[in-house]
Protein backbone atom coordinates (compact mmCIF):
# COMPACT_ATOMS: atom_id res chain seq x y z
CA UNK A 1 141.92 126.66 119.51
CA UNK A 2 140.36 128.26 122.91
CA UNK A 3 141.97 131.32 123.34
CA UNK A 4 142.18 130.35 126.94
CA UNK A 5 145.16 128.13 126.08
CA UNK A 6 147.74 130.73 126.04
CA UNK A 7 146.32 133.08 128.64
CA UNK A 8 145.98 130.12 130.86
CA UNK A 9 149.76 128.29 130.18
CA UNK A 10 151.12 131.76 130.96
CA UNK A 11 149.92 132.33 134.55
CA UNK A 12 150.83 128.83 135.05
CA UNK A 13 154.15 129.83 134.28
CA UNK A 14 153.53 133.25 136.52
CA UNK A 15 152.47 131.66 139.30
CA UNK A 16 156.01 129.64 139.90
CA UNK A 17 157.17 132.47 141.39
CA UNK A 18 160.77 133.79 141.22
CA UNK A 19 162.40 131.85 144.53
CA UNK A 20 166.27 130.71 143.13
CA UNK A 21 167.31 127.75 145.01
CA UNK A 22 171.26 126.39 144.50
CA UNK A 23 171.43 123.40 142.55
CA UNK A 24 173.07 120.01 142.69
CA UNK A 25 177.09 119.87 141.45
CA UNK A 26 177.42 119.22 137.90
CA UNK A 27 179.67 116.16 136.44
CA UNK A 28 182.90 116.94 135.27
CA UNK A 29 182.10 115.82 131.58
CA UNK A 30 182.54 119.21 129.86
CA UNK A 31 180.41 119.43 126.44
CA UNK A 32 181.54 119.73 123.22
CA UNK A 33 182.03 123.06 121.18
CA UNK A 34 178.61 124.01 120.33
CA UNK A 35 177.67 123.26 116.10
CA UNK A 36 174.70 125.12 116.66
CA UNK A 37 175.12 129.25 116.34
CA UNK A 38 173.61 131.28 119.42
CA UNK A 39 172.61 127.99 121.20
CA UNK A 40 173.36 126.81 124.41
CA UNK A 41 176.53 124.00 124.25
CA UNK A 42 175.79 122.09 127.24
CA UNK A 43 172.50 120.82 124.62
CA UNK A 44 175.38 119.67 122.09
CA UNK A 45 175.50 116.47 120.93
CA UNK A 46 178.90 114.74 120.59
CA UNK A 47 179.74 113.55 116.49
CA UNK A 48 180.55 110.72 116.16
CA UNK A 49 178.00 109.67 119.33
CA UNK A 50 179.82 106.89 121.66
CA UNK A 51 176.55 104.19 122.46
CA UNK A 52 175.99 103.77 125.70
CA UNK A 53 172.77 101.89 127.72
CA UNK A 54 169.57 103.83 127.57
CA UNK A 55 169.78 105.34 130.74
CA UNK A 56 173.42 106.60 130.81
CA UNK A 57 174.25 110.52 131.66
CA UNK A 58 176.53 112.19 129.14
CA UNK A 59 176.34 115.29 131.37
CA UNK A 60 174.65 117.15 134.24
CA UNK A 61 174.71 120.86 135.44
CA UNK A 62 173.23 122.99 138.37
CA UNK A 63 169.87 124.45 137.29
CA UNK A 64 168.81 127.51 139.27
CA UNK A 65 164.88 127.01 139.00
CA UNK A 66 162.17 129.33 140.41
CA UNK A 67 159.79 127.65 141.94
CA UNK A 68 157.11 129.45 144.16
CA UNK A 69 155.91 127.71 147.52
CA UNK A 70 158.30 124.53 146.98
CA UNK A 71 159.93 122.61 149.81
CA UNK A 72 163.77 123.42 149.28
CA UNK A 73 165.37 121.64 146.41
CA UNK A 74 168.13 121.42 144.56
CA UNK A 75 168.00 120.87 140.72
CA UNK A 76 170.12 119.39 137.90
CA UNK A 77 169.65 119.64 134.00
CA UNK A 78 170.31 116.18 132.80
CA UNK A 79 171.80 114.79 129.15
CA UNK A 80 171.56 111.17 128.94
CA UNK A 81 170.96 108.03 125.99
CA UNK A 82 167.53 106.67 124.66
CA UNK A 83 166.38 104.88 121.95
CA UNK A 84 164.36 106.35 118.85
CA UNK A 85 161.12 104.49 117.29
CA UNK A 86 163.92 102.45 115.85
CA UNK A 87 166.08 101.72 117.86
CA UNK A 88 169.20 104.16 117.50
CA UNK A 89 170.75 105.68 120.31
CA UNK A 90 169.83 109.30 121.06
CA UNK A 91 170.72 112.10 123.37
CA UNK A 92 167.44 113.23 125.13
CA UNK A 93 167.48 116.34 128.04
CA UNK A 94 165.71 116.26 131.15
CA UNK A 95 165.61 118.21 134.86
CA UNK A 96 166.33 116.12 138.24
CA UNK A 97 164.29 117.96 141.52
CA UNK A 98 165.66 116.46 144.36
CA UNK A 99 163.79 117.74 147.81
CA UNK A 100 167.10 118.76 150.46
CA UNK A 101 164.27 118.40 153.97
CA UNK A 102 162.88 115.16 153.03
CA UNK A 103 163.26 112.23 154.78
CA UNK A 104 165.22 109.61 153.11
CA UNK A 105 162.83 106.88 152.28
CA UNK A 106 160.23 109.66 151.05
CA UNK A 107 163.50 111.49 148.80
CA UNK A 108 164.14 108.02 147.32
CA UNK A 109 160.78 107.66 145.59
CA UNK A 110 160.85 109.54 142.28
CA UNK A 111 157.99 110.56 140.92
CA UNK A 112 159.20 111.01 136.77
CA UNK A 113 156.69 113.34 135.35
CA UNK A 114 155.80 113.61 131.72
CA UNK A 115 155.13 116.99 130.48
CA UNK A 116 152.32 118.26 128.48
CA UNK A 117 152.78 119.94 124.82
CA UNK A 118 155.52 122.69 124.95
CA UNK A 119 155.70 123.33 120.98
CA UNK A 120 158.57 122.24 118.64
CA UNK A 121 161.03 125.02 118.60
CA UNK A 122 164.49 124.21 120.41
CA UNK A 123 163.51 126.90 123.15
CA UNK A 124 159.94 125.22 124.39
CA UNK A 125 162.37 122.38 126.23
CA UNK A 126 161.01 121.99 129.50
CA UNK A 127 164.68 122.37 131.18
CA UNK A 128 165.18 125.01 129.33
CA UNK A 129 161.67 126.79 130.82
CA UNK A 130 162.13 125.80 133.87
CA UNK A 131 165.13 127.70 134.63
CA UNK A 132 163.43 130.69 133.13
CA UNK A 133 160.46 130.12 134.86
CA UNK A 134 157.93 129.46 132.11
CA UNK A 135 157.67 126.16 132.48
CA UNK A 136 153.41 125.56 133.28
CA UNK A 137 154.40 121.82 134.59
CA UNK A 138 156.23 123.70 137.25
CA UNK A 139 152.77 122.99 139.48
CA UNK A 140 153.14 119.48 138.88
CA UNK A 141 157.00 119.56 140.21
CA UNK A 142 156.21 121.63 143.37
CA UNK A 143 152.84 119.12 144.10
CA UNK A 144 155.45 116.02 143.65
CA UNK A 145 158.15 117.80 145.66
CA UNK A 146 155.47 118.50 148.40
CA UNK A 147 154.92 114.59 148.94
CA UNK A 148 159.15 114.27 149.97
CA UNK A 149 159.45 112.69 146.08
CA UNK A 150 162.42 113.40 143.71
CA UNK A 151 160.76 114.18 140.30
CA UNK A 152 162.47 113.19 137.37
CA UNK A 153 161.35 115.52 134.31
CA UNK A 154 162.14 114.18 130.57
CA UNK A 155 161.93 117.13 127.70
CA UNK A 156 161.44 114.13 125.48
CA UNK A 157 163.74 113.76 122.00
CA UNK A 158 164.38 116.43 120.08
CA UNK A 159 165.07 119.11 122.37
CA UNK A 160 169.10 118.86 122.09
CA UNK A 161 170.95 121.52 119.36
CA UNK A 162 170.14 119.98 116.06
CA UNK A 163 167.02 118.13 116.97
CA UNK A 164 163.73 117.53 115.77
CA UNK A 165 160.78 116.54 118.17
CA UNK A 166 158.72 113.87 117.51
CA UNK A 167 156.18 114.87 119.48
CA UNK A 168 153.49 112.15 120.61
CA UNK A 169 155.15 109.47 118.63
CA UNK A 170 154.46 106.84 121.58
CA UNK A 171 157.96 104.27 121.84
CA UNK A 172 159.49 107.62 121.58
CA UNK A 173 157.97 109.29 124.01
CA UNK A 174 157.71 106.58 126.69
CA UNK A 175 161.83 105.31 126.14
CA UNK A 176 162.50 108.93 127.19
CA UNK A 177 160.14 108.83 130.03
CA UNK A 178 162.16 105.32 131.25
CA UNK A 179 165.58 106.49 130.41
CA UNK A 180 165.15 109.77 132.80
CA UNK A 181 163.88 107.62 135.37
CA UNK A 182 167.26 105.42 134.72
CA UNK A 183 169.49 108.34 134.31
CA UNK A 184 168.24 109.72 137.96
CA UNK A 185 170.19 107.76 140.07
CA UNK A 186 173.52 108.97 138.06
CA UNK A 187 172.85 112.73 138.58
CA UNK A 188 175.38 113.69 141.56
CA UNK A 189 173.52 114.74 144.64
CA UNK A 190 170.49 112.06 143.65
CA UNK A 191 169.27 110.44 146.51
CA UNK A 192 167.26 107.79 144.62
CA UNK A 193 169.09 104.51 143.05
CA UNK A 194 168.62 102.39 140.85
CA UNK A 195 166.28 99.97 142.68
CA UNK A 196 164.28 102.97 143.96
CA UNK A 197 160.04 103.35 143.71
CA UNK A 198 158.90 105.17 140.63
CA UNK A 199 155.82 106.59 139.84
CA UNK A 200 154.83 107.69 136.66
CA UNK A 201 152.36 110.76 136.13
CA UNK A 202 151.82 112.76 133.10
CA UNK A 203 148.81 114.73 131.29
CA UNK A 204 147.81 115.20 128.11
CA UNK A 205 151.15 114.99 125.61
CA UNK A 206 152.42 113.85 129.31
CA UNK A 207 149.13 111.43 129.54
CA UNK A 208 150.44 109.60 126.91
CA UNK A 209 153.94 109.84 127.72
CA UNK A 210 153.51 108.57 131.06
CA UNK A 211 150.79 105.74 129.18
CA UNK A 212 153.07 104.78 127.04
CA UNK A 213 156.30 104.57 129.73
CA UNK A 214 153.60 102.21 131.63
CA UNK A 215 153.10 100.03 128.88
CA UNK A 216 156.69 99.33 127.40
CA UNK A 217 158.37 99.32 131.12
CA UNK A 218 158.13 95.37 131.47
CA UNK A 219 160.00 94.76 128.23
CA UNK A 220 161.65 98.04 127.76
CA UNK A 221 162.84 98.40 131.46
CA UNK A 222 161.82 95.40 133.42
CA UNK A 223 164.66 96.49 136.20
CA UNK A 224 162.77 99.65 137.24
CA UNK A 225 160.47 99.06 140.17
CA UNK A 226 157.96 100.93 138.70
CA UNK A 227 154.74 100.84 141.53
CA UNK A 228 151.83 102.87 139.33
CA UNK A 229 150.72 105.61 137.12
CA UNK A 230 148.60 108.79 136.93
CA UNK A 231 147.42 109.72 133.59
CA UNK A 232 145.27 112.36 131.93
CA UNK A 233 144.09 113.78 129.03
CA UNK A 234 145.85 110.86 127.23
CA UNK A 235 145.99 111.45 123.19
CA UNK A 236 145.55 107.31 122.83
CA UNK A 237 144.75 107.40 119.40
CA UNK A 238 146.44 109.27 117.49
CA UNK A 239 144.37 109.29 114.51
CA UNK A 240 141.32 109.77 116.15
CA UNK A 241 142.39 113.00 117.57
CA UNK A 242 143.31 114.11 114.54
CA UNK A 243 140.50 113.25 112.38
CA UNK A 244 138.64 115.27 115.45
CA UNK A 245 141.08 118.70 115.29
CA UNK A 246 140.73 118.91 111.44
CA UNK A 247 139.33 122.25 110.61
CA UNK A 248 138.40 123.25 113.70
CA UNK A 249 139.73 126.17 116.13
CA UNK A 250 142.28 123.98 117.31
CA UNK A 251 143.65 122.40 114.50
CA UNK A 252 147.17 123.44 115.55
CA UNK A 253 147.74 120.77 117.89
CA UNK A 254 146.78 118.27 114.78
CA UNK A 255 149.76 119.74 112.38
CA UNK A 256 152.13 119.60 115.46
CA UNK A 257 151.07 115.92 116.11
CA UNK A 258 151.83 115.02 111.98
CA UNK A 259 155.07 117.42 112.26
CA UNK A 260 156.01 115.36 115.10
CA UNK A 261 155.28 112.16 113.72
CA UNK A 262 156.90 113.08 110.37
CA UNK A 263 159.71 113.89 112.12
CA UNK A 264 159.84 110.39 113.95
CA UNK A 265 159.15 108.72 110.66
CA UNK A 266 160.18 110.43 107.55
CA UNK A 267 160.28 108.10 105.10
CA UNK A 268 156.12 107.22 105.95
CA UNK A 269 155.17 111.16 106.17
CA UNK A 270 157.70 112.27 103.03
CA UNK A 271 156.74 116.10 103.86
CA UNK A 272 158.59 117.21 101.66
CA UNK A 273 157.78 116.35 98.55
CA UNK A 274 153.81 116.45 99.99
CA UNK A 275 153.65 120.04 101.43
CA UNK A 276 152.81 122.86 99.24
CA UNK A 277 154.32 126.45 100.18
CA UNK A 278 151.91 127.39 102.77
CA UNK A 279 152.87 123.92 104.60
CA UNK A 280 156.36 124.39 104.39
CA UNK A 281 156.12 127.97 105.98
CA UNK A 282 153.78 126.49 108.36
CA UNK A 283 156.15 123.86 109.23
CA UNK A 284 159.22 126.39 109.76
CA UNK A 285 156.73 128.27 111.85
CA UNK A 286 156.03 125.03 114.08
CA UNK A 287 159.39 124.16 114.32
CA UNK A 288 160.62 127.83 115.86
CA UNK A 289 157.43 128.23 118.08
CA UNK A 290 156.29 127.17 121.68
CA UNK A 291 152.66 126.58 122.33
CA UNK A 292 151.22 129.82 122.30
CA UNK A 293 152.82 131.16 119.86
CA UNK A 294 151.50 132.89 116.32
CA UNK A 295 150.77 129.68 114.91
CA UNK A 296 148.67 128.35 117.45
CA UNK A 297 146.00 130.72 116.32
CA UNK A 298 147.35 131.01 112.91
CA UNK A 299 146.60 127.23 112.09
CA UNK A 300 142.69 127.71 113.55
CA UNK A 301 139.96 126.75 111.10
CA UNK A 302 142.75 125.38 108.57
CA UNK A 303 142.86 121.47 107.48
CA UNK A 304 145.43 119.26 106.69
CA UNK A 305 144.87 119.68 102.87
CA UNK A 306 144.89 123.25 102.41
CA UNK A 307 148.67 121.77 103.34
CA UNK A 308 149.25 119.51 100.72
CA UNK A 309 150.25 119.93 97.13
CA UNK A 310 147.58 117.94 95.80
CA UNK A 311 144.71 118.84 98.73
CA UNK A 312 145.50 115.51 99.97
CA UNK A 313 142.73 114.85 103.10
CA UNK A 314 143.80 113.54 106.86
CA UNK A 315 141.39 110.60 105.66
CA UNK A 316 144.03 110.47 102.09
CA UNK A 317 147.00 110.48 104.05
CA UNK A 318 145.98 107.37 106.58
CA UNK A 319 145.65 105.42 103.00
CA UNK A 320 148.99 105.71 102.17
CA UNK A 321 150.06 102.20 103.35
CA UNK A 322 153.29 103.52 105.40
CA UNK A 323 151.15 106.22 107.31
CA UNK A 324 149.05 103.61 108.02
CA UNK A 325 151.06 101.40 109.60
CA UNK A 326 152.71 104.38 111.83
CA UNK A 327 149.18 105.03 113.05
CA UNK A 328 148.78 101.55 113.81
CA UNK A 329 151.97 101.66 115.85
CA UNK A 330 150.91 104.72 117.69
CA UNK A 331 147.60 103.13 118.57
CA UNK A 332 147.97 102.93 122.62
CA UNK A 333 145.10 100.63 123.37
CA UNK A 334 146.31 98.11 121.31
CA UNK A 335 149.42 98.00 122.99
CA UNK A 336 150.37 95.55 126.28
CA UNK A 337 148.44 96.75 129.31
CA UNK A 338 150.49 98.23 131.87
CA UNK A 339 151.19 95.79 135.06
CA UNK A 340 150.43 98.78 137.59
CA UNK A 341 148.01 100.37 138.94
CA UNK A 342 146.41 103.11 136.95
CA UNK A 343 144.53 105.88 137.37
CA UNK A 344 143.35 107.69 134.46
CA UNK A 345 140.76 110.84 134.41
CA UNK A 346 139.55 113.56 131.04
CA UNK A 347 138.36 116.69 131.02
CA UNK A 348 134.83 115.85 129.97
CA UNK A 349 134.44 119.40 127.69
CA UNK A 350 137.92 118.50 126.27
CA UNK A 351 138.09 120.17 122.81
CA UNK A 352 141.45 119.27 122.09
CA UNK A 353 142.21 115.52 123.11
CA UNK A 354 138.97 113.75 122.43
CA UNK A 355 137.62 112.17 125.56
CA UNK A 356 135.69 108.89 123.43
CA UNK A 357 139.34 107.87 122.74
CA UNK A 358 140.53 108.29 125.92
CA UNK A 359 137.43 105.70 126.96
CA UNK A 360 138.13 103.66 124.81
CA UNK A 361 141.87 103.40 126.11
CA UNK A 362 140.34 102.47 129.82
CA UNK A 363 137.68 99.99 128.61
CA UNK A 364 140.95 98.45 126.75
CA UNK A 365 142.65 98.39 130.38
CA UNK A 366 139.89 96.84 132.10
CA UNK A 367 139.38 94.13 129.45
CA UNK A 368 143.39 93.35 130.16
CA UNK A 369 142.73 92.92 134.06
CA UNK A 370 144.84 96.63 134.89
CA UNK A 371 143.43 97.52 138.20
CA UNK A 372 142.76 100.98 136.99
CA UNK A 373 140.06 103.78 137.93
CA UNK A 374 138.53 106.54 134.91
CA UNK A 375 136.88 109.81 136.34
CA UNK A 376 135.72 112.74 133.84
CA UNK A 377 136.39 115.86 134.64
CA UNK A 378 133.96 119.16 134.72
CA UNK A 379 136.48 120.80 132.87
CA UNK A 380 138.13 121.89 129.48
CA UNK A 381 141.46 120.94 128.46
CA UNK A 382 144.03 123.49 130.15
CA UNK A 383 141.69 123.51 133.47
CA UNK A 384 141.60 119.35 133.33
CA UNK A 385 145.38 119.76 133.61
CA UNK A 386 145.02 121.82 136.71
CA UNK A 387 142.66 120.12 138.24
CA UNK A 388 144.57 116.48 137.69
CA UNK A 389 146.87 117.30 140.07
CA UNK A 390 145.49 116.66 143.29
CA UNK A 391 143.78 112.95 142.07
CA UNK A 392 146.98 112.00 140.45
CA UNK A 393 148.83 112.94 143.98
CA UNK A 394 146.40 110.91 145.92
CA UNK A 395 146.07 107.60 143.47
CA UNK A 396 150.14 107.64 143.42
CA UNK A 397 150.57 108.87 146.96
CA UNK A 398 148.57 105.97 148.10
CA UNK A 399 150.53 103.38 146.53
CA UNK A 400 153.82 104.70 147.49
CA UNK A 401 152.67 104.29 151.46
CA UNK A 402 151.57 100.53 150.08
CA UNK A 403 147.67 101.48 151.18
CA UNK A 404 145.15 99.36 148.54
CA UNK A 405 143.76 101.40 145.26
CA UNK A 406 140.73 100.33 143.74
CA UNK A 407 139.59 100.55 139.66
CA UNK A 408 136.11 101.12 138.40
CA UNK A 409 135.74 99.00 135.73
C-alpha cells in the first residue's frame, strides 16, 4: 500500500491533541466478570445474552477523550443490541459526543458518523482509540461537534471481548450504524431523543457504512428521522475492489475485506479448511493488528492465492456458488436507493477503493431519482478523507437548517 497510509493516520491521531474533558454519568448496569484475560470488562458480553430491540443500551460509561480545538463536550462509551447479516442479536460498542455550549435545537441533531478502516484486532475499536487519542476520525468528531451536533460514533460488530469483525460486510455494517443512532437517546446526559434529526456521514469503510445505514433505514429503521447523508470513498462493490487490490502494494486492505467477510459468513468463506499456513498466520496477524500495523506492508505485492491451499484465485473463489451469492449481497448499488439526500465525492487518484465503482454506485442513485451530488477529488485515499470533511459539513449542514441541496446527475 502507499506508505503514506500509516504516516498519515498517525498525525491524524497527533493532531487531536491531549485536552481531557469530564464525561457524561455512566448507567448503573455494572458488566459482567470479564471471560476475556487482560481485556477490558466493561467490552464483556453477558452468556446467555437477554434479546432486546436493536437499539437498546446494555451499558454506558464516562469516556475521558482528548480532543484538540473541540467545543466542550462530554463523552460516553456506549454497549448496546444489533442485528448480524442474519439476523441474531449482537452486542456492538460505540462513543456518544454530546456538545455542553450548544444550543438545544443545534445539540439535538446527531450527526452518527461511520468510521473508516481501523484493522481487526480487539484494540483498533474506535472507543477504545478515542480515549487514547489515536483515533484519526477524531477530525471528523471535532468538525461535527463544531456545527452544535451530538455525534454518535459506532465501532461496528466485532469490537466487544470475544469478537470477530466483519468488516465491510454491508447489513452489518449499516444495522450498527442505525442501532447507535437508536441507542443515543438512552445514553444519560443525551440531549437528542428518539424523534431527533440524524445525519449520516462516513468515508471510505465509513462511506459504505454510512451508504449502507442510508439504504436499509426505511425498512430497517423507518422511525428514525433520518434528513441526509455524506459519503466518501465508498467500497460499493465489494468484489470489484478486490479484484482491483490483488497483487498490488495494497493488497492488505483486500485480505482484511475477505477476513471480514469470512468472519460475517463462515460457512460461504470456510477459511479454514481453504488457507494454507502462510494464510492462517496471516490471518492471526490481521486479527491482532490495527491499520498500520506489520501486516499492512507485509501483505504488499501478495495475492489471494499464494493464501490458499490449492492457489485458489480471487476470480476461483467468486465461483464457489456461496461466495457468490455473499458478493451479490454486498453489492451496494443493487440495493434500495436511499430516500435522502446524498452527497457522495472520491478521491480521483484513489489506489485503494476504486473510484469506477464508486461511479457506478452514483449513476445507480441517479437512475433511482436520489437527489444526490458526485464530486472527485484531487486527491489519494488518506488525503480524500481529509479533505471530505468540509463538503460533507456543508451538504449535511445545509439540510439540517432546511436550506435546498441540489444533485448533479
Amino acid at each position: 500500500m502507499s506508505r503514506r497510509l500509516p504516516a498519515l493516520v498517525l498525525a491524524a491521531a497527533c493532531a487531536t491533541g491531549a485536552l481531557l474533558v469530564p464525561a457524561a454519568a455512566a448507567s448503573a448496569a455494572p458488566p459482567p466478570a470479564s471471560t476475556t484475560a487482560g481485556a477490558d470488562p466493561f467490552y464483556d458480553v453477558p452468556s446467555p445474552l437477554r434479546k432486546a430491540a436493536p437499539g437498546t443500551v446494555l451499558r454506558t460509561r464516562p469516556a475521558a477523550v482528548p480532543l484538540a480545538g473541540a467545543l466542550p463536550f462530554t463523552a460516553s462509551t456506549v454497549l448496546y443490541h444489533s442485528r448480524t447479516v442474519t439476523g441474531a442479536d449482537e452486542i456492538v460498542s460505540g462513543t456518544l459526543f454530546t456538545p455542553t455550549l450548544s444550543a438545544p435545537a443545534a445539540a439535538g441533531t446527531l450527526l452518527t458518523l461511520a468510521p473508516g478502516t481501523q484493522g481487526l484486532g480487539p484494540q483498533c475499536a474506535p472507543s477504545k482509540q478515542f480515549v487514547a487519542g489515536t483515533e484519526y476520525e477524531s477530525a471528523a468528531v471535532t468538525a461535527g461537534l463544531a456545527q452544535g451536533w451530538s455525534v454518535a460514533v459506532t465501532d461496528y460488530d466485532g469490537y466487544v471481548n470475544g469478537g470477530a469483525p466483519t468488516y465491510v460486510t454491508g447489513e452489518a455494517m449499516g444495522h450498527a450504524v442505525l442501532d447507535m443512532a437508536r441507542a443515543a437517546a438512552q445514553v444519560p446526559g443525551a440531549r437528542v431523543t428518539p424523534t431527533s434529526p440524524v445525519l449520516l456521514q462516513g468515508y471510505s469503510q465509513g462511506g459504505g457504512g454510512a451508504g449502507w445505514a442510508a439504504s436499509l433505514a426505511p425498512e430497517y429503521a423507518p422511525e428514525l428521522d433520518i434528513r441526509a447523508a455524506a459519503v466518501g470513498g465508498v467500497p460499493a462493490d465489494v468484489q470489484a475492489v478486490a479484484a482491483s487490490l490483488d497483487g498490488t502494494a495494497t493488497a492488505y486492505f483486500e485480505l482484511l475485506g475477505i477476513v471480514g467477510m469470512a468472519n460475517a459468513y463462515p460457512d460461504a468463506f470456510r477459511l479454514d479448511e481453504r488457507l494454507n499456513e502462510r494464510g492462517r498466520q496471516m490471518v492471526a496477524a490481521l486479527m491482532s493488528e490495527c491499520v498500520g500495523g506489520p501486516s499492512t506492508l507485509g501483505a504488499a505485492g501478495t495475492s489471494i492465492s499464494d493464501y490458499i491451499v490449492d492457489g485458489a484465485t480471487l476470480d476461483d473463489l467468486a465461483q464457489d456458488p456461496a461466495i457468490a451469492r455473499v458478493l451479490a449481497d454486498n453489492q451496494l448499488a443493487t440495493r434500495p436507493a436511499p430516500t435522502v439526500p446524498v452527497y457522495q465525492d472520491h478521491a480521483a487518484g484513489d489506489e485503494i477503493v476504486q473510484p469506477a465503482q464508486a461511479t457506478a454506485l452514483h449513476q445507480a442513485w441517479c437512475a433511482a431519482g436520489v437527489t444526490t451530488r458526485y464530486d472527485l477529488l484531487p486527491a489519494e485515499h488518506v488525503t480524500g478523507g481529509v479533505e471530505s470533511i468540509a463538503p460533507f459539513t456543508a451538504w449535511l449542514g445545509a439540510v439540517a437548517a432546511g436550506l435546498p441541496v441540489t444533485g448533479n446527475c
